[in-house]
PDB file of N, CA and C in Angstrom:
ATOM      1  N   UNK A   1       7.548  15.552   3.473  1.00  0.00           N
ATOM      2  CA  UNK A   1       7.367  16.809   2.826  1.00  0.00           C
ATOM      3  C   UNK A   1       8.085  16.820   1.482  1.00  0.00           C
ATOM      4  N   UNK A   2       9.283  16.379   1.610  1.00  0.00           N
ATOM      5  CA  UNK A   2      10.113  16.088   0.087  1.00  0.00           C
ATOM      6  C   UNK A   2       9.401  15.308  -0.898  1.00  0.00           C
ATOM      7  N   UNK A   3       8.717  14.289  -0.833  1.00  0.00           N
ATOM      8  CA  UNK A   3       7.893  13.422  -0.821  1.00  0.00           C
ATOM      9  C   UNK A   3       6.673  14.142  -1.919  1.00  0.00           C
ATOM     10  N   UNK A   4       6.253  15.036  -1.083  1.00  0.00           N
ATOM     11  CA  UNK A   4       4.739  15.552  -1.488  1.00  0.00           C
ATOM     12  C   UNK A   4       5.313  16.604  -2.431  1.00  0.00           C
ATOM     13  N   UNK A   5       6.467  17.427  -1.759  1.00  0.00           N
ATOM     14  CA  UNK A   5       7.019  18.688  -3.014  1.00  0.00           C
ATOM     15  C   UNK A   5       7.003  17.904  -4.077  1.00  0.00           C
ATOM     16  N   UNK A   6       7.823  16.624  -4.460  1.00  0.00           N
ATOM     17  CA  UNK A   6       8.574  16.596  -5.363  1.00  0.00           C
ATOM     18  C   UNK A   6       7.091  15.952  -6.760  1.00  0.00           C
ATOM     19  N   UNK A   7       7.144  16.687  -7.371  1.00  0.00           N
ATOM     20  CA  UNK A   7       6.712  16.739  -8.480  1.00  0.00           C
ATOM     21  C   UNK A   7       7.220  17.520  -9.830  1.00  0.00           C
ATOM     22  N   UNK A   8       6.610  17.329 -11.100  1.00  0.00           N
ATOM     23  CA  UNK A   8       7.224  17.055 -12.024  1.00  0.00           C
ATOM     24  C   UNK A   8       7.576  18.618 -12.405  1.00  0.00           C
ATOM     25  N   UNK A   9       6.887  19.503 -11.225  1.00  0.00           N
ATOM     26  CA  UNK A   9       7.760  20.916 -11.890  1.00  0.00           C
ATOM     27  C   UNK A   9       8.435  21.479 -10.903  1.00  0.00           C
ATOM     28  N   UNK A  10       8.677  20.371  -9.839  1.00  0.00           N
ATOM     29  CA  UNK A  10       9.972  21.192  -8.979  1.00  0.00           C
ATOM     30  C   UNK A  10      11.329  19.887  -9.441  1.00  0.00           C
ATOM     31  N   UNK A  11      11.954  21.012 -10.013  1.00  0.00           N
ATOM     32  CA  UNK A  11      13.377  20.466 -10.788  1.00  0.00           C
ATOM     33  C   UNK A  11      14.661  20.640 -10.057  1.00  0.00           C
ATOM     34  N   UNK A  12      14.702  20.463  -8.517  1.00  0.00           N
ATOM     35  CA  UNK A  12      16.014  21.346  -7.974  1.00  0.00           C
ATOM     36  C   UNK A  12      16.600  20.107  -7.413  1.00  0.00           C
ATOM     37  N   UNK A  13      18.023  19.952  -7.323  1.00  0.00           N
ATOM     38  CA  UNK A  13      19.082  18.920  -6.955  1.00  0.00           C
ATOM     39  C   UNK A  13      18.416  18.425  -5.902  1.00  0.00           C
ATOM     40  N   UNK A  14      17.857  19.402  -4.670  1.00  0.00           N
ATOM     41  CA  UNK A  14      17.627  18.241  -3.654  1.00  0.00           C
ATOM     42  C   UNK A  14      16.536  17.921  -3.635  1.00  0.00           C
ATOM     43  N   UNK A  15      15.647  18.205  -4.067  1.00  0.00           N
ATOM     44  CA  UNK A  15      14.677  16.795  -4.839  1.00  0.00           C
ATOM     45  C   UNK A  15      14.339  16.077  -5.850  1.00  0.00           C
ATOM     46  N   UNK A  16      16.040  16.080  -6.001  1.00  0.00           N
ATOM     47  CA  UNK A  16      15.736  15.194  -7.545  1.00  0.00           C
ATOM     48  C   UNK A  16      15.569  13.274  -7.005  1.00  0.00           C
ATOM     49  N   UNK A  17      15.225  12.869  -7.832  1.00  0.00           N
ATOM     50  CA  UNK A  17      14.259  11.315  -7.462  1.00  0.00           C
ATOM     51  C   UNK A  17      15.696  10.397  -7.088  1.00  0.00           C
ATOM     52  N   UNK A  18      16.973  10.542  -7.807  1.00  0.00           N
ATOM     53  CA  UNK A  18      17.771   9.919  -7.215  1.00  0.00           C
ATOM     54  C   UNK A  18      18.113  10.472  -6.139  1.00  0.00           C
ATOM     55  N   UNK A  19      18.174  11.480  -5.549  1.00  0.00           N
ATOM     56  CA  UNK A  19      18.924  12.288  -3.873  1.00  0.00           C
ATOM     57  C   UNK A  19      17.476  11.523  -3.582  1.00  0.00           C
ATOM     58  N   UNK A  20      16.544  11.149  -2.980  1.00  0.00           N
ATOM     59  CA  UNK A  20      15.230  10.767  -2.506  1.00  0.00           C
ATOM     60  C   UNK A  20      15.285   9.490  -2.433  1.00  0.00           C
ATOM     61  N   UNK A  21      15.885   8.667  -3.674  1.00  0.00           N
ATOM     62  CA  UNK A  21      15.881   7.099  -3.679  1.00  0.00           C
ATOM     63  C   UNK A  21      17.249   6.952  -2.975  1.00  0.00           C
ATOM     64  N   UNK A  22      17.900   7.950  -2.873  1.00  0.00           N
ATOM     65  CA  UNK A  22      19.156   7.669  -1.845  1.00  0.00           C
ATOM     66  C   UNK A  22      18.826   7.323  -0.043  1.00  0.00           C
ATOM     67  N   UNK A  23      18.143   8.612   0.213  1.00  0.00           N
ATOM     68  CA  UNK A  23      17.121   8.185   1.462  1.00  0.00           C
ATOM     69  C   UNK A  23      16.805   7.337   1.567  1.00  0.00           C
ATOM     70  N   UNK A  24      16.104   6.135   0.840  1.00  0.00           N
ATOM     71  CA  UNK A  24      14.923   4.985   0.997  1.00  0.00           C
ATOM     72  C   UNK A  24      16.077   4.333   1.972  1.00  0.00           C
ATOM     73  N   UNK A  25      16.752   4.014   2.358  1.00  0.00           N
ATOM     74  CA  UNK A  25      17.188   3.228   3.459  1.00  0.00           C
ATOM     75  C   UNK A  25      16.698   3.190   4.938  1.00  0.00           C
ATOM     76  N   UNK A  26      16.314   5.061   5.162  1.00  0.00           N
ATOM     77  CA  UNK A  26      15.478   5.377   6.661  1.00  0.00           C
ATOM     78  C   UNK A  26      14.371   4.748   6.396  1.00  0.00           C
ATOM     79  N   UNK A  27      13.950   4.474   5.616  1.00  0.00           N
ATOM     80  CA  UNK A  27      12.383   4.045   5.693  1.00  0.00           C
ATOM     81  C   UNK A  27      12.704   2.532   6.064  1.00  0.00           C
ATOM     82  N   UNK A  28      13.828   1.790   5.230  1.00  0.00           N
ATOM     83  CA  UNK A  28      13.929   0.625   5.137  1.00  0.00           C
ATOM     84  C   UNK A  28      14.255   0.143   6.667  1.00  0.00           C
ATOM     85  N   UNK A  29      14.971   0.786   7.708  1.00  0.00           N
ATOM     86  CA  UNK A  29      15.207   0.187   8.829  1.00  0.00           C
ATOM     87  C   UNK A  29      14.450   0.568   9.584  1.00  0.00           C
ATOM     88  N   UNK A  30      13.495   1.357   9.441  1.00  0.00           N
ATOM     89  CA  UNK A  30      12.609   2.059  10.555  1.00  0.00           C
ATOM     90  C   UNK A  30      12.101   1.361  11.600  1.00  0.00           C
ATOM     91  N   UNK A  31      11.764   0.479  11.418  1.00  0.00           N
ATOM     92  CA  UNK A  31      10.732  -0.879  12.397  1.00  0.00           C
ATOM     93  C   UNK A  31      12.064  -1.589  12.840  1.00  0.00           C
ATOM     94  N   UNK A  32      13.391  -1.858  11.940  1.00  0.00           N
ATOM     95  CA  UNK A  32      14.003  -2.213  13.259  1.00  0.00           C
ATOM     96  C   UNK A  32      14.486  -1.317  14.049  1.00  0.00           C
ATOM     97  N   UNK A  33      15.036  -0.091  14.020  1.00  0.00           N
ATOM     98  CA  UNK A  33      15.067   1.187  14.791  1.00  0.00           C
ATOM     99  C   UNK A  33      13.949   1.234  15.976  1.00  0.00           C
ATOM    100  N   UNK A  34      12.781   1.081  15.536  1.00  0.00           N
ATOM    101  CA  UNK A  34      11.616   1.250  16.967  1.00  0.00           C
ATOM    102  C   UNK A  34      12.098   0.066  17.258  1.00  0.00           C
ATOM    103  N   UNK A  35      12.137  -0.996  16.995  1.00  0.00           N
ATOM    104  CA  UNK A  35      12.414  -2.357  17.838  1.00  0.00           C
ATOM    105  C   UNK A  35      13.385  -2.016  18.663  1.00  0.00           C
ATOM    106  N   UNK A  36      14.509  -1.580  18.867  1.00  0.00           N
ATOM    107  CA  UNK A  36      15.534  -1.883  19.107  1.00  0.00           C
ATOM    108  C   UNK A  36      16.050  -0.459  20.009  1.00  0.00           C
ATOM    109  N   UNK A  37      15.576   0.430  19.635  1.00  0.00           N
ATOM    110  CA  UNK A  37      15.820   1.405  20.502  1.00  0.00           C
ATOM    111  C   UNK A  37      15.473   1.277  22.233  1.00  0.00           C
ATOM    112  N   UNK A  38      14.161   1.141  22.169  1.00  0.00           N
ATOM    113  CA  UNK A  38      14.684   0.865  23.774  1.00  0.00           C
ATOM    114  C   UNK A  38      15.025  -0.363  24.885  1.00  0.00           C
ATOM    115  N   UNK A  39      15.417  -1.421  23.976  1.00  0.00           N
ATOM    116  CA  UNK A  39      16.495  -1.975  24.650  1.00  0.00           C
ATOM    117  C   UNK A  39      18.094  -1.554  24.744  1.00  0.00           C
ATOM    118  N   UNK A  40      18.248  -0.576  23.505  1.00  0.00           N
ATOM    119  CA  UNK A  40      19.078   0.097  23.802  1.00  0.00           C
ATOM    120  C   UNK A  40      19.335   1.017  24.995  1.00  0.00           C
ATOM    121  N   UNK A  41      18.498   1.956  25.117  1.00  0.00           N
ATOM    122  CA  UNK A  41      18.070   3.043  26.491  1.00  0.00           C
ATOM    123  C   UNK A  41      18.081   1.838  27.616  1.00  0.00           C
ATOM    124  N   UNK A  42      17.777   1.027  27.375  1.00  0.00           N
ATOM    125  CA  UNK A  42      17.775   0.273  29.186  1.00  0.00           C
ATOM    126  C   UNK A  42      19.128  -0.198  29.038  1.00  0.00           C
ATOM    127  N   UNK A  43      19.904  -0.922  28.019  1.00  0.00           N
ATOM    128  CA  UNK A  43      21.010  -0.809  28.409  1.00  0.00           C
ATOM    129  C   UNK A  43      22.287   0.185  28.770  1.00  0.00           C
ATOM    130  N   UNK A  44      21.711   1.862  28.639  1.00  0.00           N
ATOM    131  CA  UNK A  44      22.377   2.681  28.410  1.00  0.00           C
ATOM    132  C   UNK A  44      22.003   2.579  29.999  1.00  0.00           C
ATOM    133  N   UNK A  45      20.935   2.954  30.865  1.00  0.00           N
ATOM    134  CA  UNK A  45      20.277   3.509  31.664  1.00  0.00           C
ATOM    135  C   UNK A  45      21.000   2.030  33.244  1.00  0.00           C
ATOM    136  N   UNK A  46      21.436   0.734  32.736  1.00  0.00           N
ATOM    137  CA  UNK A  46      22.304  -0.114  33.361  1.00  0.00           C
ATOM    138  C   UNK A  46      23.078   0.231  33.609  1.00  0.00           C
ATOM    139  N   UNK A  47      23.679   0.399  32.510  1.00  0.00           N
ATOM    140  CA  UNK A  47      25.480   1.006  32.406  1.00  0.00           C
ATOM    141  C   UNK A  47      25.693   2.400  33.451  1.00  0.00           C
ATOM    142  N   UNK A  48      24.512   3.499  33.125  1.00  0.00           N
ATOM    143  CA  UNK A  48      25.141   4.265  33.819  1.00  0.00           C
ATOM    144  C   UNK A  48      24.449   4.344  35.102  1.00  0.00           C
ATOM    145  N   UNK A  49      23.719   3.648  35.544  1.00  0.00           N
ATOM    146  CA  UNK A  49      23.147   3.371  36.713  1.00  0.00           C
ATOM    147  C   UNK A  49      24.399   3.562  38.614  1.00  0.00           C
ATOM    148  N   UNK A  50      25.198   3.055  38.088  1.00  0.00           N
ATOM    149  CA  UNK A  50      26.020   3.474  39.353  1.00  0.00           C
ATOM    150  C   UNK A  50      27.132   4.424  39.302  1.00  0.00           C
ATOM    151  N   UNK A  51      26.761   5.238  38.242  1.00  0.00           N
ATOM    152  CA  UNK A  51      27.171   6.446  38.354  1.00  0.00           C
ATOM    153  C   UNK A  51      26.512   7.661  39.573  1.00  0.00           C
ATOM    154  N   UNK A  52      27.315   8.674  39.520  1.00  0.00           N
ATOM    155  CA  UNK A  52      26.072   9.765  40.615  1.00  0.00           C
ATOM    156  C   UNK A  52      25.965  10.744  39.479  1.00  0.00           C
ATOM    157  N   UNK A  53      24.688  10.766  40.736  1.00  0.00           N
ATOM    158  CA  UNK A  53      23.616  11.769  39.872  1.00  0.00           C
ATOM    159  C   UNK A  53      23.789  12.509  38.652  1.00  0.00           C
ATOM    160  N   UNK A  54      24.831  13.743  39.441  1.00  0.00           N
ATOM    161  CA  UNK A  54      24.988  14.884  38.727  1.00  0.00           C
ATOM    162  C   UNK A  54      25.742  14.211  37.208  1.00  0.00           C
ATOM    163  N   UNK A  55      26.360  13.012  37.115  1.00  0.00           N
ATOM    164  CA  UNK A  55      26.940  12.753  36.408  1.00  0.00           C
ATOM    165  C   UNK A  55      26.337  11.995  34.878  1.00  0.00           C
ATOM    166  N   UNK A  56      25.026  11.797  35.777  1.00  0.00           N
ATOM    167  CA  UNK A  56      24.304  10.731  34.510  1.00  0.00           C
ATOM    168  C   UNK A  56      23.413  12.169  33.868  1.00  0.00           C
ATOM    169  N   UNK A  57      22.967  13.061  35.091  1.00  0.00           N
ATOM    170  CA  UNK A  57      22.439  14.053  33.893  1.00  0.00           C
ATOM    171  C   UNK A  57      23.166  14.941  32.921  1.00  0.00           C
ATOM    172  N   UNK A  58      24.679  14.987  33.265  1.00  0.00           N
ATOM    173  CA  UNK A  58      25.401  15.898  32.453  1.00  0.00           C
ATOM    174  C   UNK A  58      25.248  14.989  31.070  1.00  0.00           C
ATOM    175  N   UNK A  59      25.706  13.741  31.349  1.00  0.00           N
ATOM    176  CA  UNK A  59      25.718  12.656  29.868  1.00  0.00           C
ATOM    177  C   UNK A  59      24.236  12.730  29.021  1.00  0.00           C
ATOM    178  N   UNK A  60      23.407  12.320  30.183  1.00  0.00           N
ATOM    179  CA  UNK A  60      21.842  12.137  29.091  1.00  0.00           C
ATOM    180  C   UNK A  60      21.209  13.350  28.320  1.00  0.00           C
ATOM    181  N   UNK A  61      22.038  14.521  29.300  1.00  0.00           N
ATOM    182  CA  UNK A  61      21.613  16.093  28.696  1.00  0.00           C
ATOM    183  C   UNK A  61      22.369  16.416  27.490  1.00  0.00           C
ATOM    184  N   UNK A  62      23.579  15.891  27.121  1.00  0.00           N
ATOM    185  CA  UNK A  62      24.342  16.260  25.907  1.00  0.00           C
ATOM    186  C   UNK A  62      23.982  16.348  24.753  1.00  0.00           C
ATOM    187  N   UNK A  63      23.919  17.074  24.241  1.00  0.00           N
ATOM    188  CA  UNK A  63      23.639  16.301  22.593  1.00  0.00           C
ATOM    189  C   UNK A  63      24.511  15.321  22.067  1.00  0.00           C
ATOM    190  N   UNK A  64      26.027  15.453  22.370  1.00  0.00           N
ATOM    191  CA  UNK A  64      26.931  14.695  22.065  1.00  0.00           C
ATOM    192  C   UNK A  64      26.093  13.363  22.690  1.00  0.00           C
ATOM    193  N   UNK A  65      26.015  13.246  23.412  1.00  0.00           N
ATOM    194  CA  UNK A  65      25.242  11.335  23.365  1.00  0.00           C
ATOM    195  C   UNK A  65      24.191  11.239  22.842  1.00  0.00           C
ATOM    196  N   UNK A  66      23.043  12.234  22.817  1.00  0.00           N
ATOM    197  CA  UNK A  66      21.861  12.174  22.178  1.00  0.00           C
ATOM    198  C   UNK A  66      22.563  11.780  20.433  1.00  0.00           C
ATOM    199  N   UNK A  67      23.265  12.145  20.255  1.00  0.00           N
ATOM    200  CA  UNK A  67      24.074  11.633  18.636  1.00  0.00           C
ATOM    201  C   UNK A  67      24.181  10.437  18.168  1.00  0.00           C
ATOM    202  N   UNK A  68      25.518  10.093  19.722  1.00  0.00           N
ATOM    203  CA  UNK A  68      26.610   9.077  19.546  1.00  0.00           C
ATOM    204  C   UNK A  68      24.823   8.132  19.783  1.00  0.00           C
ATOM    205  N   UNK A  69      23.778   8.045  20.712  1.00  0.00           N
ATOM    206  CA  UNK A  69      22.629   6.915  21.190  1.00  0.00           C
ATOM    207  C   UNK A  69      21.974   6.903  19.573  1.00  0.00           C
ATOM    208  N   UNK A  70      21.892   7.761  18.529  1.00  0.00           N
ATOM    209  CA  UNK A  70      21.371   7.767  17.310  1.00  0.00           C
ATOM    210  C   UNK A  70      22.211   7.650  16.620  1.00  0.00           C
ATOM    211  N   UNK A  71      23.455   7.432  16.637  1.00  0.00           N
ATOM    212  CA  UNK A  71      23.897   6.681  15.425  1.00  0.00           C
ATOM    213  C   UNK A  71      24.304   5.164  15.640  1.00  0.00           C
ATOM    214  N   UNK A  72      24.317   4.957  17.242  1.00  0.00           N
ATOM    215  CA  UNK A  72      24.490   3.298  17.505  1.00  0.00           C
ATOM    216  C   UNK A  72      23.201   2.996  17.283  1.00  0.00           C
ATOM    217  N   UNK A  73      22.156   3.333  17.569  1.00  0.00           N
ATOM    218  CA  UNK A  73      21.004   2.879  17.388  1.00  0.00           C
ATOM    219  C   UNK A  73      21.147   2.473  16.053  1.00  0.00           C
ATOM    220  N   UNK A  74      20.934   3.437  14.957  1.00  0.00           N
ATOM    221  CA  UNK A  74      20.807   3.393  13.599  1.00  0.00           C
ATOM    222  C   UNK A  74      21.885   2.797  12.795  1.00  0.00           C
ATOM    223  N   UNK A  75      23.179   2.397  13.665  1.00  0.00           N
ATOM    224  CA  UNK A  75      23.622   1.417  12.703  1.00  0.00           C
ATOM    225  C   UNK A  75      23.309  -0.218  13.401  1.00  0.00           C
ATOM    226  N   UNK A  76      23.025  -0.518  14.860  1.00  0.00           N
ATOM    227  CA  UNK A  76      22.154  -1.459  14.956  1.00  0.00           C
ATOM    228  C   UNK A  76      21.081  -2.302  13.903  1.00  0.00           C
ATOM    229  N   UNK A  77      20.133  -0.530  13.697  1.00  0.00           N
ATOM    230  CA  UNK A  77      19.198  -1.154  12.771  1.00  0.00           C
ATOM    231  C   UNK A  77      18.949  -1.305  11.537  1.00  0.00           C
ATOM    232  N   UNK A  78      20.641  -0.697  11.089  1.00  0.00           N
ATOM    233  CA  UNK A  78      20.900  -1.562   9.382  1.00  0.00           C
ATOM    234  C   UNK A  78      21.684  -2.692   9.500  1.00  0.00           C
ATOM    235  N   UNK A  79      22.293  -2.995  10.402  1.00  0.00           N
ATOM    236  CA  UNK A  79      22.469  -4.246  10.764  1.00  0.00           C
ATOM    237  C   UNK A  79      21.691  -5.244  10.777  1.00  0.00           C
ATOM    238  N   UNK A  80      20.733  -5.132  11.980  1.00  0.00           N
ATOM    239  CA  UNK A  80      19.556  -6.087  12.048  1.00  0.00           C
ATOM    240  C   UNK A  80      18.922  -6.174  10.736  1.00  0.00           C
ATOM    241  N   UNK A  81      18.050  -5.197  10.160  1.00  0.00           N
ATOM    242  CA  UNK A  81      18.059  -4.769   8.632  1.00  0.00           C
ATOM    243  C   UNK A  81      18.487  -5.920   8.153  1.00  0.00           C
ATOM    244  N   UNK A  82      20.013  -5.733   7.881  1.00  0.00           N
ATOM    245  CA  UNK A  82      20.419  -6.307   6.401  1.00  0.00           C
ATOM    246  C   UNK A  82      20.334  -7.770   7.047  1.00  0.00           C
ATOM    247  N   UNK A  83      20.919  -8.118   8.263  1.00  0.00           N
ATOM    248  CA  UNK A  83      21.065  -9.839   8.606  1.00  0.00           C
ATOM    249  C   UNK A  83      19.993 -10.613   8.611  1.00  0.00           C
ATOM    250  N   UNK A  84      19.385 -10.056   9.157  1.00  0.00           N
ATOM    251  CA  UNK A  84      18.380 -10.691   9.867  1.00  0.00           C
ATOM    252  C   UNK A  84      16.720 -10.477   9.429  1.00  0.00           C
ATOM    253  N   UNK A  85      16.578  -9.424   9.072  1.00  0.00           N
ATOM    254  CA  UNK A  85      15.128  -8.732   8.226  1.00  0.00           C
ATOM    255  C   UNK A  85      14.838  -9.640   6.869  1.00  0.00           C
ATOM    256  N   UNK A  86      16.228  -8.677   6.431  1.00  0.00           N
ATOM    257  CA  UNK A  86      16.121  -9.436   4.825  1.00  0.00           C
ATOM    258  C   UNK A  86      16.090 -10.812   4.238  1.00  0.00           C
ATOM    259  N   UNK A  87      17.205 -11.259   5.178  1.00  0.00           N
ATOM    260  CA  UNK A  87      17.095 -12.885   5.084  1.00  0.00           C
ATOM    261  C   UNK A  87      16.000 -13.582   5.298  1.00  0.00           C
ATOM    262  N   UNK A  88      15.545 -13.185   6.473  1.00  0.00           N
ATOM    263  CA  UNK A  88      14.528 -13.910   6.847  1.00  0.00           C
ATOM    264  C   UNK A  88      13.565 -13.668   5.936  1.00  0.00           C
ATOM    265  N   UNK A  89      13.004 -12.329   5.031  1.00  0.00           N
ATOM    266  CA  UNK A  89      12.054 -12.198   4.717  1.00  0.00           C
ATOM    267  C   UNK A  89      12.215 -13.400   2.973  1.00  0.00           C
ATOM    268  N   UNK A  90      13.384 -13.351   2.549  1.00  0.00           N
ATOM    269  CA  UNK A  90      13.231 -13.925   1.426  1.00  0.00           C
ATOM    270  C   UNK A  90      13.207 -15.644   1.339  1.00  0.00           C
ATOM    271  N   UNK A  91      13.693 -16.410   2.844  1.00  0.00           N
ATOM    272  CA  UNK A  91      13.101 -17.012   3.537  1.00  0.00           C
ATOM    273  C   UNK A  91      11.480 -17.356   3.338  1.00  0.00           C
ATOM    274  N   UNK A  92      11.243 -16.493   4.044  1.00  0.00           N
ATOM    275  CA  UNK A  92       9.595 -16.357   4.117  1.00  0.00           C
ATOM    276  C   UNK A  92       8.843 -16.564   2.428  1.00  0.00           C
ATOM    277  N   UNK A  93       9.506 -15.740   1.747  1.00  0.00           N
ATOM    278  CA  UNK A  93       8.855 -15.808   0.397  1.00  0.00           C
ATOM    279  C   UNK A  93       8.987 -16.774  -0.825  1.00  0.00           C
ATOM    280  N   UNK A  94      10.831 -17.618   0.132  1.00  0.00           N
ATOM    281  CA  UNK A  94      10.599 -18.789  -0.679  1.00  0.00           C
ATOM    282  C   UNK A  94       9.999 -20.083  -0.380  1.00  0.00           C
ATOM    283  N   UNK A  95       9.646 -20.266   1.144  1.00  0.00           N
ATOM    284  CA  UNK A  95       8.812 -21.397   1.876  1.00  0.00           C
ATOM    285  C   UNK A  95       7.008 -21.106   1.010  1.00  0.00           C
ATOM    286  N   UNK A  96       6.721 -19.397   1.207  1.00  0.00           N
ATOM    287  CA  UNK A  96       5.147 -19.211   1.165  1.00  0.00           C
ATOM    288  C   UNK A  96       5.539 -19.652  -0.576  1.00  0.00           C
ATOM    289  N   UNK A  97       6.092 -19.279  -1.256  1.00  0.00           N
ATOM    290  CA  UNK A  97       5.818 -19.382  -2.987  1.00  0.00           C
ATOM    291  C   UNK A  97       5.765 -21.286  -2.903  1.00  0.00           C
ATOM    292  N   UNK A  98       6.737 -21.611  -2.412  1.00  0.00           N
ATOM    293  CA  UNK A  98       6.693 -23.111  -2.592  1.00  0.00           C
ATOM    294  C   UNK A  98       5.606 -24.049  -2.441  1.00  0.00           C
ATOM    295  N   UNK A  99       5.224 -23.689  -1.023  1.00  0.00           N
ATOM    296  CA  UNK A  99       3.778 -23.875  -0.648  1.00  0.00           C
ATOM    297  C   UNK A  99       2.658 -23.565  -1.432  1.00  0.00           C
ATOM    298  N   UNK A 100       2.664 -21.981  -2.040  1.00  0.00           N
ATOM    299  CA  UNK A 100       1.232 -21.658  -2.768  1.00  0.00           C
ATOM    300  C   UNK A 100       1.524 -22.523  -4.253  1.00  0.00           C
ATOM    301  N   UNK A 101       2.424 -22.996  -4.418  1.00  0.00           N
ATOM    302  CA  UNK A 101       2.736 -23.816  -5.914  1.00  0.00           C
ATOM    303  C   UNK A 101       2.225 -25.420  -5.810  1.00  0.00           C
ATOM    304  N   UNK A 102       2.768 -25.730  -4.884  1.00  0.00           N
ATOM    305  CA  UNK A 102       2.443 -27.405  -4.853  1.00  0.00           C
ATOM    306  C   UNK A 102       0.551 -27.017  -4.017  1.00  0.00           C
ATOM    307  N   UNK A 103       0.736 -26.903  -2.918  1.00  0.00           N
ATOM    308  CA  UNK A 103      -1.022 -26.504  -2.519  1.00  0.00           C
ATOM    309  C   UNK A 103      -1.895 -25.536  -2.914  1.00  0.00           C
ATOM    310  N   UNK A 104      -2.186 -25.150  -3.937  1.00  0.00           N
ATOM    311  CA  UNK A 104      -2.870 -23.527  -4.270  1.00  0.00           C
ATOM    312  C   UNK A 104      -3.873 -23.420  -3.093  1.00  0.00           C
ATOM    313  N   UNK A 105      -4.696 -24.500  -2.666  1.00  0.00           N
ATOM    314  CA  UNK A 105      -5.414 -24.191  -1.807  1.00  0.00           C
ATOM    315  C   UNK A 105      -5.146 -24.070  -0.504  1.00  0.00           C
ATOM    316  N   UNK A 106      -3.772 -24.371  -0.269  1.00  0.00           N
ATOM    317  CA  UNK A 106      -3.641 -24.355   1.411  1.00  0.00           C
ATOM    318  C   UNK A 106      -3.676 -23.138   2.120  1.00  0.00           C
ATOM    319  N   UNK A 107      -3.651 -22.253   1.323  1.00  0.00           N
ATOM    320  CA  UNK A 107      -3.377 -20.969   2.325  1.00  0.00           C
ATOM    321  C   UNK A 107      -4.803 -20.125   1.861  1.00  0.00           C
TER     322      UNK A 107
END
């Protein structure tokens, strides 16, 4: 929605293009966030597995964990993100450039 407002005659701090290019990071981990979230939940759902009852719904009902499960999640997936995404991807782009240089036709 910020996105679609923001044009060249809405002039207000919080949609100015730098507060917006500050955001671009949610976008940037998003796919590892879905990756990774529910192996998270099954390891949450282990852990509290031999707990009783009444005790795992007081926790899963909280917001306080619904938080603390979204911000481990989400720093998981700027983690994964930065290690492992990025690397790999520039990886990827210096094997494919190398390749499309010496073979133009191989790919």
């Amino acid at each position: 929605m910020a996105l679609g407002l923001r044009q060249d005659r809405w002039r207000t701090p919080l949609l100015s293009r730098e507060r917006l290019h500050s955001l671009s990071w949610i976008g940037d981990i998003s796919y590892s966030l879905y990756l990774l979230h529910f192996p998270l939940q099954i390891a949450v759902m282990i852990w509290l597995a031999h707990w009783p009852y009444e005790q795992r719904v007081a926790v899963l009902g909280s917001p306080w964990f619904f938080l603390g499960f979204m911000t481990v999640a989400t720093l998981l997936a700027r983690w994964s993100y930065t290690y492992f995404e990025m690397p790999a991807r520039k990886t990827l782009k210096t094997f494919l450039t190398k390749r499309l240089t010496l073979h133009p036709k191989a790919v």
